[in-house]
N, C-alpha and C. Protein backbone atom coordinates (compact mmCIF):
# COMPACT_ATOMS: atom_id res chain seq x y z
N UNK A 1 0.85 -1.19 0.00
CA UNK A 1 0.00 0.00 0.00
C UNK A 1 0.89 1.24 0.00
N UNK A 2 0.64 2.33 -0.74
CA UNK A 2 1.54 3.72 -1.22
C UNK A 2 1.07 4.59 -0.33
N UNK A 3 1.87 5.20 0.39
CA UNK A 3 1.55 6.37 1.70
C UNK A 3 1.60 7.61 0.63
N UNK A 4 1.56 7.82 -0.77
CA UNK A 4 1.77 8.32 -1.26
C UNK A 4 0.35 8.95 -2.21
N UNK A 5 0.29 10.38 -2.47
CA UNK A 5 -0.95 11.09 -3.00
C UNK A 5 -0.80 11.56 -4.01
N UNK A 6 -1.48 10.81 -5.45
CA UNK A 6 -1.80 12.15 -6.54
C UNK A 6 -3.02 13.35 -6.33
N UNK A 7 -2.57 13.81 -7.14
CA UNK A 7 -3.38 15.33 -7.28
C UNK A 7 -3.90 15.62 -8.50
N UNK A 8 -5.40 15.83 -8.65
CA UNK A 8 -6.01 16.30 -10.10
C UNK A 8 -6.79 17.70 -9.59
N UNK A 9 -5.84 18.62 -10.55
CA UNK A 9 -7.13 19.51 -10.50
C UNK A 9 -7.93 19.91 -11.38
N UNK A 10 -9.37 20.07 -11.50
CA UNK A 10 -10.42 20.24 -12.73
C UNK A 10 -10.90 21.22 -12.76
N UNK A 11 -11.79 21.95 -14.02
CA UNK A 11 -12.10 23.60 -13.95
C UNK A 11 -13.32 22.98 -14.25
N UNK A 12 -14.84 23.21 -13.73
CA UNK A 12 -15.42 22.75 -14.57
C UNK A 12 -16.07 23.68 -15.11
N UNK A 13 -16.17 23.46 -16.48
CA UNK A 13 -16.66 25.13 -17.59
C UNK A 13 -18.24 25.13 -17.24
N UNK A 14 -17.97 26.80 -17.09
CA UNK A 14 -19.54 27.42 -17.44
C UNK A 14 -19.99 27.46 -18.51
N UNK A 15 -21.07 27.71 -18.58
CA UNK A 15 -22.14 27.49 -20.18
C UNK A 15 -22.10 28.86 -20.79
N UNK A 16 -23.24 29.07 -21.26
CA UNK A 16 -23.13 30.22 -22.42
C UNK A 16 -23.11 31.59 -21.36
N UNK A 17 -22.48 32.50 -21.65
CA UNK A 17 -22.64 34.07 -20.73
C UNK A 17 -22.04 33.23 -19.16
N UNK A 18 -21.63 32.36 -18.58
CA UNK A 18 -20.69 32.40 -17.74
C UNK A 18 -21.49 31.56 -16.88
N UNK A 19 -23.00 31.16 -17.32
CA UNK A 19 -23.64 30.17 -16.39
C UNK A 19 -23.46 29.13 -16.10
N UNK A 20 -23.92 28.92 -15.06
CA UNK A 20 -23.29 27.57 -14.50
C UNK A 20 -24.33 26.52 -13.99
N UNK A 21 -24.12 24.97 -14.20
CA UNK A 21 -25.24 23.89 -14.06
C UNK A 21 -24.67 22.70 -13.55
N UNK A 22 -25.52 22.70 -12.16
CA UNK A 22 -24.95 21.84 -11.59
C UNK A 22 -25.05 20.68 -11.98
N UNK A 23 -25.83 20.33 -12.75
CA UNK A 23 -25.71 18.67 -13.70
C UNK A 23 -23.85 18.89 -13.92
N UNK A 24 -23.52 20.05 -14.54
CA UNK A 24 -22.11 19.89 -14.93
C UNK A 24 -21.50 19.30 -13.87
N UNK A 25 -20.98 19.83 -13.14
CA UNK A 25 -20.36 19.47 -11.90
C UNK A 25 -20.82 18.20 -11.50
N UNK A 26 -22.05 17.92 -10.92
CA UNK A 26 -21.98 16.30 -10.79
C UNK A 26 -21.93 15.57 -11.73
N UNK A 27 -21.67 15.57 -12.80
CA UNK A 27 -21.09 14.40 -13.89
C UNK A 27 -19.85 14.42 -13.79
N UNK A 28 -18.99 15.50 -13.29
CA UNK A 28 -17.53 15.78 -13.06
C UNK A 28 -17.12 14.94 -12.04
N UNK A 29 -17.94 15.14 -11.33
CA UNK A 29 -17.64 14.22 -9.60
C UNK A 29 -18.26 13.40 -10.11
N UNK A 30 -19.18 12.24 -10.66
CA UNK A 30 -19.15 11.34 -10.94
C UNK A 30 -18.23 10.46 -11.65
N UNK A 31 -17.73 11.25 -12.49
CA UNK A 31 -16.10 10.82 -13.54
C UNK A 31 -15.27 10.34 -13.04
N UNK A 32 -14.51 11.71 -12.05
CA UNK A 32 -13.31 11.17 -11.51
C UNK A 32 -13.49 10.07 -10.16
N UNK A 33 -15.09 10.67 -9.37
CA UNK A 33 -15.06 9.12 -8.35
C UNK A 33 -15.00 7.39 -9.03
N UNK A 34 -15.88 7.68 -10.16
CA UNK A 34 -15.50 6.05 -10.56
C UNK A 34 -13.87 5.86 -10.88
N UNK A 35 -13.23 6.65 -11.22
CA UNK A 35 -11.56 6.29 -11.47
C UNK A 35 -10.96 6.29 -10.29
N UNK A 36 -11.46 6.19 -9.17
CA UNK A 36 -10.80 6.68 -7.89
C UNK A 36 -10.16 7.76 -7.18
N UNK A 37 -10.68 8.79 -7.67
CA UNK A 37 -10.63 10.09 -7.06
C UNK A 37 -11.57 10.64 -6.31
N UNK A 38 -10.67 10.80 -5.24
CA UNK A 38 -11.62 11.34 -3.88
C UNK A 38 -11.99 13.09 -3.82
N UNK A 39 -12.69 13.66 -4.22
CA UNK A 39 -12.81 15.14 -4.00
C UNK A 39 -12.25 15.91 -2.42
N UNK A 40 -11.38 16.60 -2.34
CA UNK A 40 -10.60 17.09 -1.55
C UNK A 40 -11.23 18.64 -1.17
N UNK A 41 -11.32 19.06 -2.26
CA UNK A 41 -11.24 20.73 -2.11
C UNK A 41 -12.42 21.35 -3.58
N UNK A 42 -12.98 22.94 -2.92
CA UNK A 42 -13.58 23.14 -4.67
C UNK A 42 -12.92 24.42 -4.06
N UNK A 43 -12.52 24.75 -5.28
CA UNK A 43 -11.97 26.59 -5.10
C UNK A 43 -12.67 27.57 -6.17
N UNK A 44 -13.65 27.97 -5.61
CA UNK A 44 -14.19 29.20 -6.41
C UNK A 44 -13.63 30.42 -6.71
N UNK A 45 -13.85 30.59 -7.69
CA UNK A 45 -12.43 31.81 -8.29
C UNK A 45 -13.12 33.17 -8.45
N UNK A 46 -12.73 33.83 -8.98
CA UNK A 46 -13.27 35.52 -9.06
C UNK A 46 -14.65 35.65 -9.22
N UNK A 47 -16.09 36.34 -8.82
CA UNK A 47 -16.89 36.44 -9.46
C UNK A 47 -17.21 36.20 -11.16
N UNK A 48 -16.22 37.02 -11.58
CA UNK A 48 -16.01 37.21 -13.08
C UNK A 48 -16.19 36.11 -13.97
N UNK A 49 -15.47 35.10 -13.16
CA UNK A 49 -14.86 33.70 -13.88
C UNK A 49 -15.49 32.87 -12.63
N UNK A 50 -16.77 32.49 -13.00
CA UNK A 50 -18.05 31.62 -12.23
C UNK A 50 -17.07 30.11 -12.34
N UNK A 51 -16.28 29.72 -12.69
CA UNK A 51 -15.83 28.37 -13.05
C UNK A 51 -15.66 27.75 -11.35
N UNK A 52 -15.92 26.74 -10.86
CA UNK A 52 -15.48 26.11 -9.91
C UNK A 52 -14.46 25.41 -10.50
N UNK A 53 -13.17 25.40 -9.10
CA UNK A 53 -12.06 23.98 -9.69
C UNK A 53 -12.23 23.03 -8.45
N UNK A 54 -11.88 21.32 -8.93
CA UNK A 54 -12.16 21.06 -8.27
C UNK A 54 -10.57 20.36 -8.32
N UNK A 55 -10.53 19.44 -6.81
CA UNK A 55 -9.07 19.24 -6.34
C UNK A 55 -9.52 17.79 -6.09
N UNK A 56 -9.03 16.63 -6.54
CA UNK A 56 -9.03 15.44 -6.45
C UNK A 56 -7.62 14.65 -5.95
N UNK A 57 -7.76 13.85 -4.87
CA UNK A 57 -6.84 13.12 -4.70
C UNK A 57 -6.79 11.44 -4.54
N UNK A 58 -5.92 10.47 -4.53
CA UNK A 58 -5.72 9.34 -4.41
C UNK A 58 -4.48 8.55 -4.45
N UNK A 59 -4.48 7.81 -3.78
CA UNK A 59 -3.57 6.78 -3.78
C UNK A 59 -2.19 6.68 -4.88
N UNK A 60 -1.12 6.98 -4.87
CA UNK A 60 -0.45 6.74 -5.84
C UNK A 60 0.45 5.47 -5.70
């Protein structure tokens, strides 16, 4: 067993004019949990730029 952690981080895109749908995002977190990525962190960025990122980690 690896005491050891990768790291993914994801942007997930807004739609047309900067909107945003959360169907997006949970198909995102559905993606990377079936590959074995554990969601760690979401970092919301400027008003401006509505994009959530998200921070995935696991086992390396």
């Amino acid at each position: 067993m690896s005491n050891r952690w990768n790291y993914q981080v994801v942007e997930v895109k807004t739609g047309w004019m900067g909107g945003f749908k959360a169907e997006a995002l949970q198909e995102e977190l559905n993606k990377h949990g079936k590959l074995g990525w554990e969601l760690v962190n979401i970092i919301h960025t400027m008003p401006s730029v509505p994009s959530p990122i998200l921070v995935f980690k696991r086992e390396g």
